[in-house]
Protein backbone atom coordinates (compact mmCIF):
# COMPACT_ATOMS: atom_id res chain seq x y z
CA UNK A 1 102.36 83.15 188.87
CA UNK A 2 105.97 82.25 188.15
CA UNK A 3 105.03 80.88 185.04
CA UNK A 4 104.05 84.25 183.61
CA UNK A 5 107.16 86.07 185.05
CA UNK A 6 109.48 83.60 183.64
CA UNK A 7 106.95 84.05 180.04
CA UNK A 8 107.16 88.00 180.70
CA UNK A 9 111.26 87.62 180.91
CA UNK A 10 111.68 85.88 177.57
CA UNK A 11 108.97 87.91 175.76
CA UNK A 12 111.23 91.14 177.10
CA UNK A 13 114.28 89.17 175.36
CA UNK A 14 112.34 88.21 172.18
CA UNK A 15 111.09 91.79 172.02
CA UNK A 16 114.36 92.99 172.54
CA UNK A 17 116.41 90.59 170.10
CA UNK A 18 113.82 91.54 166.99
CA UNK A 19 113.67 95.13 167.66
CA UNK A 20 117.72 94.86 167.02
CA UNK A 21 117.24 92.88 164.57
CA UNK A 22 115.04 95.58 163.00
CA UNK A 23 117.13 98.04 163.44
CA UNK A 24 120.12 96.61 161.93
CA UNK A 25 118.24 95.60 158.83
CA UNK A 26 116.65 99.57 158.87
CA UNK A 27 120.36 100.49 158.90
CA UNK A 28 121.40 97.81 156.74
CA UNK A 29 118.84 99.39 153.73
CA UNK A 30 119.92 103.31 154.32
CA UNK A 31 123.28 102.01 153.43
CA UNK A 32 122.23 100.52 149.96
CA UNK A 33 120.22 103.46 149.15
CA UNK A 34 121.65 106.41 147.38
CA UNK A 35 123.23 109.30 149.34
CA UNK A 36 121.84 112.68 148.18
CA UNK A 37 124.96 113.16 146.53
CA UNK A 38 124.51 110.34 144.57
CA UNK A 39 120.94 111.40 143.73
CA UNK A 40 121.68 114.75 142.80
CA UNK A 41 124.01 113.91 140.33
CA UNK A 42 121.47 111.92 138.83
CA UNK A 43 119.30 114.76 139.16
CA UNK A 44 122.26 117.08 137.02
CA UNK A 45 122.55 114.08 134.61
CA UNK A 46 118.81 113.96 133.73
CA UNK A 47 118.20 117.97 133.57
CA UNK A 48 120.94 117.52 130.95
CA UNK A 49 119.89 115.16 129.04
CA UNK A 50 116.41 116.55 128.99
CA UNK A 51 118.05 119.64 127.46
CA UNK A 52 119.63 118.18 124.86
CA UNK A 53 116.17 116.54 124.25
CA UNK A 54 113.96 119.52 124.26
CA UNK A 55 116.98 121.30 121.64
CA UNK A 56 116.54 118.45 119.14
CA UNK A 57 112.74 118.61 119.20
CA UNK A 58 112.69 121.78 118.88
CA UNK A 59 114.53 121.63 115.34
CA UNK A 60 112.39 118.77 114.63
CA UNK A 61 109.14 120.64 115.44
CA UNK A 62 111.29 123.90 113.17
CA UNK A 63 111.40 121.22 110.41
CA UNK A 64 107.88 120.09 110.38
CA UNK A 65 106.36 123.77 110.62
CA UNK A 66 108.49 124.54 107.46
CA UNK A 67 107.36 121.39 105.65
CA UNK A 68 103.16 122.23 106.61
CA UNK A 69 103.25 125.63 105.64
CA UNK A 70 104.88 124.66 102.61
CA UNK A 71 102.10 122.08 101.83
CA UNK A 72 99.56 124.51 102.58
CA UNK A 73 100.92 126.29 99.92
CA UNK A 74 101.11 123.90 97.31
CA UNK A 75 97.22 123.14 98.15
CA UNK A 76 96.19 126.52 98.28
CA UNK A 77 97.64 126.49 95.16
CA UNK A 78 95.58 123.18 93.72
CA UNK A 79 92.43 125.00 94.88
CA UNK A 80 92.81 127.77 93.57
CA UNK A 81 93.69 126.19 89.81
CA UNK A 82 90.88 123.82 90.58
CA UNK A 83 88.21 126.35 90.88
CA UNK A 84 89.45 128.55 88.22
CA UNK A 85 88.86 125.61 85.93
CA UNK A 86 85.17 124.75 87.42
CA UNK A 87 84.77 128.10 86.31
CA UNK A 88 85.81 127.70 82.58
CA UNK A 89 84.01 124.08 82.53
CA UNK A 90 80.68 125.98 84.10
CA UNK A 91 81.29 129.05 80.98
CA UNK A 92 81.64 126.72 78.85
CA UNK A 93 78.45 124.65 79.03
CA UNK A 94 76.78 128.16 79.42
CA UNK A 95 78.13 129.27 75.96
CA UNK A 96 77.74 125.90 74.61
CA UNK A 97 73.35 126.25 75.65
CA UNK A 98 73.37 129.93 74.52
CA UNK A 99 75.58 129.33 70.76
CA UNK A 100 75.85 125.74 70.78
């Protein structure tokens, strides 16, 4: 029976010596992470660079609007001049059966 009491007593110390242990390495890793000071800043520093991102894509997405309707132009354009001449190649073999 003493033999467990004497176990029980260092168990009691072991328990005791890693629990502190624990808790100085819990207190040891709030101290390397950032304070919320820290991480709002980092916060600030991201919203603004976001910002600045979302203004430069927006001219880039201004730019590439301009340049697509502008192409839809110019091919509006072809298809228009291309079926204007299917229609003069399509009168001509008609007058070329009727005359020809």
């Amino acid at each position: 029976m003493e033999a467990l009491l004497e176990k029980e007593g260092t168990v009691e110390n072991w328990n005791d010596e890693r629990l502190d242990e624990l808790s100085r390495r819990v207190d040891k890793g709030f101290e390397e992470t950032a304070t919320k000071v820290e991480l709002s800043a980092l916060k600030n520093e991201m919203n603004l660079r976001f910002d600045d991102f979302s203004g430069r894509l927006g001219r880039f997405e201004g730019s590439i609007t301009a340049q697509l309707s502008d192409l839809g132009d110019r091919l509006d354009r072809l298809s228009n001049g291309l079926i204007i001449g299917a229609f003069g190649v399509i009168a001509a073999v008609i007058a070329n059966g009727i005359w020809g």
